[in-house]
N, C-alpha and C. Protein backbone atom coordinates (compact mmCIF):
# COMPACT_ATOMS: atom_id res chain seq x y z
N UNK A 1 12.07 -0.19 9.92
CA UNK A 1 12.41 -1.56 10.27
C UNK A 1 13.31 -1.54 11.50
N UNK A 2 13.16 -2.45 12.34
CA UNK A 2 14.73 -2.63 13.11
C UNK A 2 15.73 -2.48 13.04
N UNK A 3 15.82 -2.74 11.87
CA UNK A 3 17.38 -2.30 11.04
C UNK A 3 17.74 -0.97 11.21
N UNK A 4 16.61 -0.27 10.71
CA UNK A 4 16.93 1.59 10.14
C UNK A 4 16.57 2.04 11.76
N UNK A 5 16.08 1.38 12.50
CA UNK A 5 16.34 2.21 14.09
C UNK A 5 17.14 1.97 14.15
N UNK A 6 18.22 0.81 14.42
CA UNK A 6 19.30 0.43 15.43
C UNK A 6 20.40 0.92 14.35
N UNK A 7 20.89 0.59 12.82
CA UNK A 7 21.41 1.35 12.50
C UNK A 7 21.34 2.85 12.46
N UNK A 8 20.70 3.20 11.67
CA UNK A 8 20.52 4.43 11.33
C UNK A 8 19.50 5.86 11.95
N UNK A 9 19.42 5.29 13.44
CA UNK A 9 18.54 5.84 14.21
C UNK A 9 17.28 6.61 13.45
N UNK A 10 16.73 5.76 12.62
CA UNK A 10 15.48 6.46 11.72
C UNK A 10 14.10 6.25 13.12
N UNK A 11 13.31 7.59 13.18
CA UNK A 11 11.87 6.72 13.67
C UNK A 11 10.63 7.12 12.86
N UNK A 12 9.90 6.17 13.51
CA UNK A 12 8.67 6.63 12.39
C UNK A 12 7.91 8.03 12.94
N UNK A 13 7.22 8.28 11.45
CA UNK A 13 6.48 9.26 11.79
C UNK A 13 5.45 9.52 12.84
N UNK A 14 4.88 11.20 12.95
CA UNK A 14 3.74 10.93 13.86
C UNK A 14 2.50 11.10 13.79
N UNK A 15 2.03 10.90 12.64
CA UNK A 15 0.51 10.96 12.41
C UNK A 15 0.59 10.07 10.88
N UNK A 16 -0.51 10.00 10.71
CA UNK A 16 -1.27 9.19 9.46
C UNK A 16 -1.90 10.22 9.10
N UNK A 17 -1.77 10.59 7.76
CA UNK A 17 -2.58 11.32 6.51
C UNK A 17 -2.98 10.57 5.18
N UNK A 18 -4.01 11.19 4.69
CA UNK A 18 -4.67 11.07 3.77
C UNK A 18 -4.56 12.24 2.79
N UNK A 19 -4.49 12.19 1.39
CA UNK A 19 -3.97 13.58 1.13
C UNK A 19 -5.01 13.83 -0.29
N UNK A 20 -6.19 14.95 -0.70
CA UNK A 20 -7.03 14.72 -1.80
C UNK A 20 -5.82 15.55 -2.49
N UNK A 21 -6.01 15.10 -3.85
CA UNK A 21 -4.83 15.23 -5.02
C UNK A 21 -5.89 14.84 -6.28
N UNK A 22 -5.32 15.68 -7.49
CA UNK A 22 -6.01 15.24 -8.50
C UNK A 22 -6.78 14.16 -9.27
N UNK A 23 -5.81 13.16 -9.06
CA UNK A 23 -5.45 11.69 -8.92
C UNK A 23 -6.46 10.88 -7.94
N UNK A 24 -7.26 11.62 -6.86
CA UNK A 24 -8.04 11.25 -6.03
C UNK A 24 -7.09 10.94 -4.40
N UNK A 25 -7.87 10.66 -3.26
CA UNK A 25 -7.34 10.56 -2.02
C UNK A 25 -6.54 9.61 -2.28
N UNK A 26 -5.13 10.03 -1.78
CA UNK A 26 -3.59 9.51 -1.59
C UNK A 26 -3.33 9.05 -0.40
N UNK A 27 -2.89 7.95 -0.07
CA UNK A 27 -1.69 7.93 1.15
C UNK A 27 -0.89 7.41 1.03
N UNK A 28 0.30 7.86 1.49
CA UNK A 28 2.05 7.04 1.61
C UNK A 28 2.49 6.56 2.92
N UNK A 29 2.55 5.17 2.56
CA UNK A 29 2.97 3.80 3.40
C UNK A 29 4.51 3.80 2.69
N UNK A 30 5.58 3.84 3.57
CA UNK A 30 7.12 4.25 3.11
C UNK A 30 7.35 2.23 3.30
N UNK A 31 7.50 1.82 2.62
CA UNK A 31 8.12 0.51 2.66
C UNK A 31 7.41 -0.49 3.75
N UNK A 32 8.09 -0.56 4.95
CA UNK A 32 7.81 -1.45 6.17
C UNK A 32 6.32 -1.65 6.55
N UNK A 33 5.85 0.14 6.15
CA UNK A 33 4.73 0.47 6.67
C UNK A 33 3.33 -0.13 5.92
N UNK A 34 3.82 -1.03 4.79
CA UNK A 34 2.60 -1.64 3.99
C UNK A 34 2.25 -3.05 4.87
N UNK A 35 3.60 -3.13 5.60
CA UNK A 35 3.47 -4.93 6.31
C UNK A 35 2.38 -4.83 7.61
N UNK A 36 1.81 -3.26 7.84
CA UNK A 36 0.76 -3.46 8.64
C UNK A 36 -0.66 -3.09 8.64
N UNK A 37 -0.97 -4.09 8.71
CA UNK A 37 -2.38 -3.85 8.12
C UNK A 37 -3.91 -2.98 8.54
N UNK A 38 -3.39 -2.55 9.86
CA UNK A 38 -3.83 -1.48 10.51
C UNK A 38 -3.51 0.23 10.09
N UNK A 39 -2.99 -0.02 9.07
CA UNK A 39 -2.03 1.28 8.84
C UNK A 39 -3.18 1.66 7.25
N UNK A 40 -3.02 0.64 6.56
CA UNK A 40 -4.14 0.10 5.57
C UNK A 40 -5.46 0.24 5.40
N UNK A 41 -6.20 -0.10 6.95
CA UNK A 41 -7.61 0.13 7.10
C UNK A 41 -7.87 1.64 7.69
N UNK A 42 -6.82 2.14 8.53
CA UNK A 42 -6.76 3.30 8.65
C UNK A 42 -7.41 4.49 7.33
N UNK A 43 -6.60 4.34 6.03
CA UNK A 43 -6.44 5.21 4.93
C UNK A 43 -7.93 4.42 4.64
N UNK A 44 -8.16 3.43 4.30
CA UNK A 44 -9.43 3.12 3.92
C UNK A 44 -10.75 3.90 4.49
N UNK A 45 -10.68 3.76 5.71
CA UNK A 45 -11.80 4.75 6.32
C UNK A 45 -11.90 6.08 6.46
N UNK A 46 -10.77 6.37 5.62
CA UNK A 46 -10.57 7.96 5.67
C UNK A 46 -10.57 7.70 3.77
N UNK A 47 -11.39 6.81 3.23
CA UNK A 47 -11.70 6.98 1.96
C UNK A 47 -10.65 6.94 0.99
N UNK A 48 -9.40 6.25 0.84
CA UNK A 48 -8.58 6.71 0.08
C UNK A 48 -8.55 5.23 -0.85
N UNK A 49 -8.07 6.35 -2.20
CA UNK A 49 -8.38 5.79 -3.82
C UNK A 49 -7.07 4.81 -3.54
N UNK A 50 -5.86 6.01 -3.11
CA UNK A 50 -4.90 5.21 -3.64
C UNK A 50 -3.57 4.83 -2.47
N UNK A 51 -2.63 3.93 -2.56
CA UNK A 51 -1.33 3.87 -1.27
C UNK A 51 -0.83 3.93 -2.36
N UNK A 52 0.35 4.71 -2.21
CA UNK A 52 1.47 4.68 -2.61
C UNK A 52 3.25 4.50 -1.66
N UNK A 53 3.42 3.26 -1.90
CA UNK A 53 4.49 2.62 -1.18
C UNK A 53 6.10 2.69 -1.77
N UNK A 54 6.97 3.92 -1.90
CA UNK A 54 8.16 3.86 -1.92
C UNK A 54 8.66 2.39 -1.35
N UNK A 55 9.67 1.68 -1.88
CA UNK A 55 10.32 0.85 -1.06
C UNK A 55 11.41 0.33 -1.35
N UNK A 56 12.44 -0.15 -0.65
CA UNK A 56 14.01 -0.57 -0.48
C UNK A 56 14.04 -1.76 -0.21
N UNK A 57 14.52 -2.69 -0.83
CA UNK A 57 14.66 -4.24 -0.23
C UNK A 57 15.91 -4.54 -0.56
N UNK A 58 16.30 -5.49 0.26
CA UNK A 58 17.96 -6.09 0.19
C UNK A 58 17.92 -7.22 -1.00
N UNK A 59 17.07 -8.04 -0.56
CA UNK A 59 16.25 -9.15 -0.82
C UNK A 59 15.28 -9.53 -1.64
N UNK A 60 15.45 -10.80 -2.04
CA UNK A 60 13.87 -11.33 -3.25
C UNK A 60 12.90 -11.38 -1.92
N UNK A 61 13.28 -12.21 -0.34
CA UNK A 61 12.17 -12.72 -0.32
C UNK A 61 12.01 -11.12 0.96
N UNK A 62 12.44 -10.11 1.10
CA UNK A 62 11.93 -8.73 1.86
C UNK A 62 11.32 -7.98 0.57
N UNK A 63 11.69 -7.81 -0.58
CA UNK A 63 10.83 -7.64 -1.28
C UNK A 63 9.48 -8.13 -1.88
N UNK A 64 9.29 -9.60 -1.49
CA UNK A 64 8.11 -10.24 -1.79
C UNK A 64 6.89 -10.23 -0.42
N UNK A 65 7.75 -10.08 0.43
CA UNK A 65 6.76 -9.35 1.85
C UNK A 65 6.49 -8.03 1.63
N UNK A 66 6.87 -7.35 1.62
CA UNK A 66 6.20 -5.83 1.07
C UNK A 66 5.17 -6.25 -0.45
N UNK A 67 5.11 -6.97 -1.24
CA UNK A 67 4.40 -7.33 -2.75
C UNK A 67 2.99 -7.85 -1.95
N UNK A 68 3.25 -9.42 -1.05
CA UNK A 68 2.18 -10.11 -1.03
C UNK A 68 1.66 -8.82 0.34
N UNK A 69 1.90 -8.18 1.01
CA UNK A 69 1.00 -7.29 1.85
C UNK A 69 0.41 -6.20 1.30
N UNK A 70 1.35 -5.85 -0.03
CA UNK A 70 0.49 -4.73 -0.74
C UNK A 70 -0.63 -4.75 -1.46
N UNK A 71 -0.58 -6.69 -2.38
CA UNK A 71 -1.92 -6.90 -2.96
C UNK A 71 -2.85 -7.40 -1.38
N UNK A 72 -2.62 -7.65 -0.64
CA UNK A 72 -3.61 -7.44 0.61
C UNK A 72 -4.26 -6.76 1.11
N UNK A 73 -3.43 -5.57 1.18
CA UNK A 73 -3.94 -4.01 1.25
C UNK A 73 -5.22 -3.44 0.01
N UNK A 74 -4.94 -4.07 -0.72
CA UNK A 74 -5.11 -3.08 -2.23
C UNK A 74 -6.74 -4.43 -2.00
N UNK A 75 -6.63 -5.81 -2.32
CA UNK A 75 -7.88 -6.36 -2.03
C UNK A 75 -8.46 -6.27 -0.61
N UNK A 76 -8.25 -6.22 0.64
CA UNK A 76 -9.00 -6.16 1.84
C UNK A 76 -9.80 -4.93 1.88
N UNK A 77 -8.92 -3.80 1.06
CA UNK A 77 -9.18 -1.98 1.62
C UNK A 77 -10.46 -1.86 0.34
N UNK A 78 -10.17 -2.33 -0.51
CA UNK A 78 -10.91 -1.89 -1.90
C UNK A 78 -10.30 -0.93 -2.50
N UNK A 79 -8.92 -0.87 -2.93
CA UNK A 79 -8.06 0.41 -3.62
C UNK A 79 -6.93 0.09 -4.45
N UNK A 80 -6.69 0.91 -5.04
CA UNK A 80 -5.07 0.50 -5.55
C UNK A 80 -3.63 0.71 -4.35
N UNK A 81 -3.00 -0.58 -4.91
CA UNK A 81 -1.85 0.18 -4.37
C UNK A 81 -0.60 -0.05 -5.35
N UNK A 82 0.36 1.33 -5.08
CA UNK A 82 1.46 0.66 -5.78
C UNK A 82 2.42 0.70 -5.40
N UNK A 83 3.62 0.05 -5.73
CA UNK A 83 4.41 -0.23 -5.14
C UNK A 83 5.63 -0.19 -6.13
N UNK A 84 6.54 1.11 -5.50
CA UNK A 84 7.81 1.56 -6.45
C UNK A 84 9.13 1.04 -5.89
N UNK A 85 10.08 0.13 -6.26
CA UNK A 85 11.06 0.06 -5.53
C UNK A 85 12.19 0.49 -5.83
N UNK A 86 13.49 0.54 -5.65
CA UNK A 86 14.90 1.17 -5.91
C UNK A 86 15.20 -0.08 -6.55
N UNK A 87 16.20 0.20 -7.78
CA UNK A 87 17.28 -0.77 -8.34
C UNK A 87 18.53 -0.20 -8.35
N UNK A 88 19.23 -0.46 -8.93
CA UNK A 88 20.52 0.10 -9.51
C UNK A 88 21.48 -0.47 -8.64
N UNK A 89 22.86 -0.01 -8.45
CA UNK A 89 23.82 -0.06 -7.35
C UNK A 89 24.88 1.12 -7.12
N UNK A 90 24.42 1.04 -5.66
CA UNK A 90 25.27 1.93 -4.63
C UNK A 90 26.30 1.30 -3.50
N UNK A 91 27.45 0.43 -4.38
CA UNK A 91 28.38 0.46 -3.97
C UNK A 91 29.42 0.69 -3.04
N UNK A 92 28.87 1.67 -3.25
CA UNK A 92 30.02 2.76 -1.82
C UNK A 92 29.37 3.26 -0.68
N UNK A 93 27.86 2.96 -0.83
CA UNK A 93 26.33 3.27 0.44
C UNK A 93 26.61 2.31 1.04
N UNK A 94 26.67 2.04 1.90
CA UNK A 94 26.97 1.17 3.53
C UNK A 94 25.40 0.93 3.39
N UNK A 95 24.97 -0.72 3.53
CA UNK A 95 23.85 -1.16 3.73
C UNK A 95 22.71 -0.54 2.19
N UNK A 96 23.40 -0.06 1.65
CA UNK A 96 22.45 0.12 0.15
C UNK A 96 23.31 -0.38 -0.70
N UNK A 97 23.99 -1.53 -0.83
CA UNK A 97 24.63 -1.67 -2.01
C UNK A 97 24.35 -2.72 -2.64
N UNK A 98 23.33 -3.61 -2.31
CA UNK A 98 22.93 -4.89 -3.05
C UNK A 98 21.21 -4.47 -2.51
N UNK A 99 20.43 -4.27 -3.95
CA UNK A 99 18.80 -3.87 -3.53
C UNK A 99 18.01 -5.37 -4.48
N UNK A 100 16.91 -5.50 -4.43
CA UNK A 100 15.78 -6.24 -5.27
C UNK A 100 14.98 -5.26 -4.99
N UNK A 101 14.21 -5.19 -6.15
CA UNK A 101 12.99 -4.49 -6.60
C UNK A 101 12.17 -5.02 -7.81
N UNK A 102 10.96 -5.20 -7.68
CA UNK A 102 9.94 -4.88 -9.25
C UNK A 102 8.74 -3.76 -8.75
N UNK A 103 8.76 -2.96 -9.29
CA UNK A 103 6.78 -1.91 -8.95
C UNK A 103 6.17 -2.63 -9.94
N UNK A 104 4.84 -2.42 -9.39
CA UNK A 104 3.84 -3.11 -9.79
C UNK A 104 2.53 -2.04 -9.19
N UNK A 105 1.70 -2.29 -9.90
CA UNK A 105 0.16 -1.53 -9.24
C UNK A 105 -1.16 -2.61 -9.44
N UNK A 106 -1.29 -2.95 -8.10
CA UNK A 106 -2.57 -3.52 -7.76
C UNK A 106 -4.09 -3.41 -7.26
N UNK A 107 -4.87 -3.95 -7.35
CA UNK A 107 -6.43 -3.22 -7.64
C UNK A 107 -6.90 -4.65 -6.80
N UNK A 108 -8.23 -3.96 -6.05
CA UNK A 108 -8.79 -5.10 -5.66
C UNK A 108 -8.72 -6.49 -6.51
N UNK A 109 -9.41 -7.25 -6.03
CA UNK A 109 -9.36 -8.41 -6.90
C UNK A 109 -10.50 -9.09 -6.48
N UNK A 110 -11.79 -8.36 -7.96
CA UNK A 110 -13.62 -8.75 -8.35
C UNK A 110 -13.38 -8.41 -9.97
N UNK A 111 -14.39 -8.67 -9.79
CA UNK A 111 -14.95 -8.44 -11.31
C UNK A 111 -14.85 -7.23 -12.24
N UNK A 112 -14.37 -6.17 -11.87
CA UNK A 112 -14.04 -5.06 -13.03
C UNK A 112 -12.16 -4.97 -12.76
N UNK A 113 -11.50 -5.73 -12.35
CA UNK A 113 -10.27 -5.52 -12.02
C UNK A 113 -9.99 -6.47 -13.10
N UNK A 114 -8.54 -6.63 -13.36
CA UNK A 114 -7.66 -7.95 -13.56
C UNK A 114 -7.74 -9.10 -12.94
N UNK A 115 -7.84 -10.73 -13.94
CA UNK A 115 -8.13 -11.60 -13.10
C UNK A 115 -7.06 -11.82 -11.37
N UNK A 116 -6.37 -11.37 -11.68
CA UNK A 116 -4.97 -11.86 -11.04
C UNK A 116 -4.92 -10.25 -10.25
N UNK A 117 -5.58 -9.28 -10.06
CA UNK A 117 -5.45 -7.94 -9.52
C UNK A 117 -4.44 -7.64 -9.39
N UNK A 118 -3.24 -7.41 -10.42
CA UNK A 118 -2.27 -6.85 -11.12
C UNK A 118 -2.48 -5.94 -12.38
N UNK A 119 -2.25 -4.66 -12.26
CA UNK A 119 -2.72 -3.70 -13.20
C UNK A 119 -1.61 -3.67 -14.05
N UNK A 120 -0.14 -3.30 -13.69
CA UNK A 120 1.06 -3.25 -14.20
C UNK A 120 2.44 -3.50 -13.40
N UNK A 121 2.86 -4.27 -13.66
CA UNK A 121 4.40 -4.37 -13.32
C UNK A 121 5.76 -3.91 -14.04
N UNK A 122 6.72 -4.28 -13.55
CA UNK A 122 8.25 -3.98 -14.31
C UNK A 122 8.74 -5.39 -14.49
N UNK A 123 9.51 -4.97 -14.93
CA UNK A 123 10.63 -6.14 -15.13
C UNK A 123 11.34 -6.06 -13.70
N UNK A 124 11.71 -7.59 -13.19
CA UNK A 124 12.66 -7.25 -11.78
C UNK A 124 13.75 -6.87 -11.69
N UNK A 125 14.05 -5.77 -11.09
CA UNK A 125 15.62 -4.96 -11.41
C UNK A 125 16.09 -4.76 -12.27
N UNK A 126 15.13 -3.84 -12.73
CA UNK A 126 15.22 -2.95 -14.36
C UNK A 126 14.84 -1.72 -13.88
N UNK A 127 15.81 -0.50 -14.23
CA UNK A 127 15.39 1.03 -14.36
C UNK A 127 14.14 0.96 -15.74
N UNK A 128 12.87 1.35 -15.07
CA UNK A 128 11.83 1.61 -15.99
C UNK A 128 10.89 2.29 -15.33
N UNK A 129 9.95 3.08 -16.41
CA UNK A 129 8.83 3.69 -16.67
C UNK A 129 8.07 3.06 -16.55
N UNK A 130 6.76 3.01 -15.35
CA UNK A 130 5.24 2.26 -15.63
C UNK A 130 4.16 3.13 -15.70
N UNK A 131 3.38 2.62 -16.46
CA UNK A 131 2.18 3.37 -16.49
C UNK A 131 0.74 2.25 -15.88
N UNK A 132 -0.50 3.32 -15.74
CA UNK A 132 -1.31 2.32 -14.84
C UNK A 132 -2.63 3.01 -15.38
N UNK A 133 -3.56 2.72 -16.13
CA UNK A 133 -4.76 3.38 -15.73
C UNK A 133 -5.61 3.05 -14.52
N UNK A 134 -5.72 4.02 -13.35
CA UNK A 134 -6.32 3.75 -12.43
C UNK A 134 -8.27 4.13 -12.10
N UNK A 135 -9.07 3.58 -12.74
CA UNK A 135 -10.34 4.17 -12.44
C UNK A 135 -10.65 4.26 -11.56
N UNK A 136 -11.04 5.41 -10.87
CA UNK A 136 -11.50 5.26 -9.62
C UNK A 136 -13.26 4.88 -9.37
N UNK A 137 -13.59 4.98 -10.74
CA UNK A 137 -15.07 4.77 -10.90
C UNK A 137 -15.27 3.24 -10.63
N UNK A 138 -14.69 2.60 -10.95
CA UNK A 138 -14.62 1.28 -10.62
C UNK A 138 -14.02 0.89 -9.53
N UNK A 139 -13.75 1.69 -8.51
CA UNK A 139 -13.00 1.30 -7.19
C UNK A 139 -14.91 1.19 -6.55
N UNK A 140 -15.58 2.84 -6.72
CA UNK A 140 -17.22 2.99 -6.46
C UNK A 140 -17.62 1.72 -6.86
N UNK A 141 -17.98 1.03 -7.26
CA UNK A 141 -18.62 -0.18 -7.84
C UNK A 141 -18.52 -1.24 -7.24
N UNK A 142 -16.80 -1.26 -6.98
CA UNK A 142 -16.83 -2.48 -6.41
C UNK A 142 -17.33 -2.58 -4.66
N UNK A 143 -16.61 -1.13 -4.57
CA UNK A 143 -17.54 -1.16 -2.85
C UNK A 143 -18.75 -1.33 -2.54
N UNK A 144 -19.47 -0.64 -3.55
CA UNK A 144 -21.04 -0.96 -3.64
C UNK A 144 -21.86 -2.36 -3.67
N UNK A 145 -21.22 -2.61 -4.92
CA UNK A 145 -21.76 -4.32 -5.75
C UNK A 145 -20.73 -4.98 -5.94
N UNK A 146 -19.48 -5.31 -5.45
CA UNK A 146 -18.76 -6.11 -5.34
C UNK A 146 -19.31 -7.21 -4.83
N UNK A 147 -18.58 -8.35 -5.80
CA UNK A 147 -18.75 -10.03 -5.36
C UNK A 147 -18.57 -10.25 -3.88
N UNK A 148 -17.43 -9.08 -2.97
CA UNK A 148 -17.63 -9.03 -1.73
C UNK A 148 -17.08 -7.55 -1.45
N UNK A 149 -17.94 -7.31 -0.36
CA UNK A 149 -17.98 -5.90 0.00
C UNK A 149 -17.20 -5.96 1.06
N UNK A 150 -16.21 -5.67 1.59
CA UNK A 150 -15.05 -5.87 2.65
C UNK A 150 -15.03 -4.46 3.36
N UNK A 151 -15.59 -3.41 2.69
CA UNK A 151 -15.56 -2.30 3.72
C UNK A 151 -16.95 -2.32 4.48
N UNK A 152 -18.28 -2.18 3.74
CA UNK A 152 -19.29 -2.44 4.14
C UNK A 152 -19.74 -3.69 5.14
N UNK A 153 -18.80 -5.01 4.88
CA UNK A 153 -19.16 -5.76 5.88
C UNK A 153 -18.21 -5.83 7.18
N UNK A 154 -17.19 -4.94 7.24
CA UNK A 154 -16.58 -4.76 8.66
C UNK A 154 -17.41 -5.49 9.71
N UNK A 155 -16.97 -5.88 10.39
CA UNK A 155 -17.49 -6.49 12.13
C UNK A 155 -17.32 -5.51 12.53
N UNK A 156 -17.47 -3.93 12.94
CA UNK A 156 -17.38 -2.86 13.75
C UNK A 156 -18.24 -3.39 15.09
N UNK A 157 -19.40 -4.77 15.00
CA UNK A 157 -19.62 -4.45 16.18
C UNK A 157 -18.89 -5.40 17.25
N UNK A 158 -17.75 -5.92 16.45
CA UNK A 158 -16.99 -6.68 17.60
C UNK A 158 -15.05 -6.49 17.93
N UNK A 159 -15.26 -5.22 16.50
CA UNK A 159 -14.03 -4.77 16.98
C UNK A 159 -13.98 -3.66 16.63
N UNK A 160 -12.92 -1.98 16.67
CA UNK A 160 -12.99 -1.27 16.12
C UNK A 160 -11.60 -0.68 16.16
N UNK A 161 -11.63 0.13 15.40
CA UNK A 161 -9.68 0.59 14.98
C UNK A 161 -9.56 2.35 15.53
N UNK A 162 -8.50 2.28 16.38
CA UNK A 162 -8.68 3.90 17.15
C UNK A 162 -7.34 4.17 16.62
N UNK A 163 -7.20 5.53 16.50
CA UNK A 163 -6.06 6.35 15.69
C UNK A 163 -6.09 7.46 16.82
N UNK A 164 -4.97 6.67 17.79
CA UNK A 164 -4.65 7.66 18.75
C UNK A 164 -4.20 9.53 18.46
N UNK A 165 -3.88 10.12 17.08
CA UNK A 165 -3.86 11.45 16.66
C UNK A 165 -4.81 11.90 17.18
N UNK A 166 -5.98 11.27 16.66
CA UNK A 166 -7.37 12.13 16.59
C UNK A 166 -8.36 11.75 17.78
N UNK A 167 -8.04 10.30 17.74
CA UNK A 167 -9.26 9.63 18.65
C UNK A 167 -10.38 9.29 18.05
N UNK A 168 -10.39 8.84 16.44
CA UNK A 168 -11.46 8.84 16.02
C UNK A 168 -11.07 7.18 16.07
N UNK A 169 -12.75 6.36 15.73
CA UNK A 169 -12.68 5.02 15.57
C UNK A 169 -13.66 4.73 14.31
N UNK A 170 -13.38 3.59 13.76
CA UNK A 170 -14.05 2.81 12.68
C UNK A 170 -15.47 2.96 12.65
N UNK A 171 -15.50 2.51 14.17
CA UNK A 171 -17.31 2.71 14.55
C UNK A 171 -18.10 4.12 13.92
N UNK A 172 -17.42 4.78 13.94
CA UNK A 172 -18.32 6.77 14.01
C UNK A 172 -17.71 6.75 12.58
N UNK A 173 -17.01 5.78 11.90
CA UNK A 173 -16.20 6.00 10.55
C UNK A 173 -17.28 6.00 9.37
């Protein structure tokens, strides 16, 4: 964020990965990084099941911008995403001492998902345990025969997404 440059001279990373794991293809979007949605279609075309989004919020409504971009992600891409945040208090942390958080794990949103494409949540600003069954067999399905197919119907021929690392684009994707 702006914040964590100008305070805390943080910068972002320098490449985008995709990572195969038991669990199926992974990628980690660190907080800020779910609010872009290029970052999103990226991991999608490199096939991935799942985002997994660490995240820190001060705030109800910086935490509800990271929520409503993650079920965006999770319905535009065709995947889960979830989304873990910090609670508790750190007091004596300069700029961490008042957080909002709930995790939650979200799934497209068709017909083999949840009406509401919410798999599981927490309680808001509660230390807890979630669990999620994630099928990935039903992620296949919906890309296929989904009520709408959002990867398959890309406009590639009027726009396309380049990932300056590699140089690869959507188009050859």
């Amino acid at each position: 964020t702006p914040h964590e440059r100008r305070d805390w001279v943080i910068e972002g990373g320098e490449k985008f990965q995709v990572f195969d794991t038991d669990a199926g293809r992974v990628a980690i979007m660190i907080c800020y990084d779910i609010e872009f949605p290029e970052l999103g279609r990226l991991a999608a075309i490199e096939e991935v099941d799942i985002i997994l989004v660490p995240f820190w919020t001060d705030t109800k409504n910086g935490y509800l911008r990271v929520r409503h971009c993650a079920q965006a992600r999770a319905i535009e891409n065709e995947c889960y995403v979830v989304i873990t945040g910090s609670v508790g208090n750190l007091p004596k942390v300069e700029n961490l001492d008042v957080q909002y958080a709930q995790s939650s794990v979200f799934s497209p949103s068709d017909f083999a998902f949840p009406h509401d494409a919410v798999m599981a949540e927490t309680t808001p600003n509660t230390e807890m345990i979630m669990f999620s069954d994630m099928d990935l067999e039903k992620l296949k399905l919906v890309r296929n025969e989904g009520s709408v197919t959002n990867l398959k119907d890309r406009r590639t021929d009027i726009y396309e997404l380049n990932t300056l690392q590699t140089g690869q684009n959507s188009k050859s994707s």
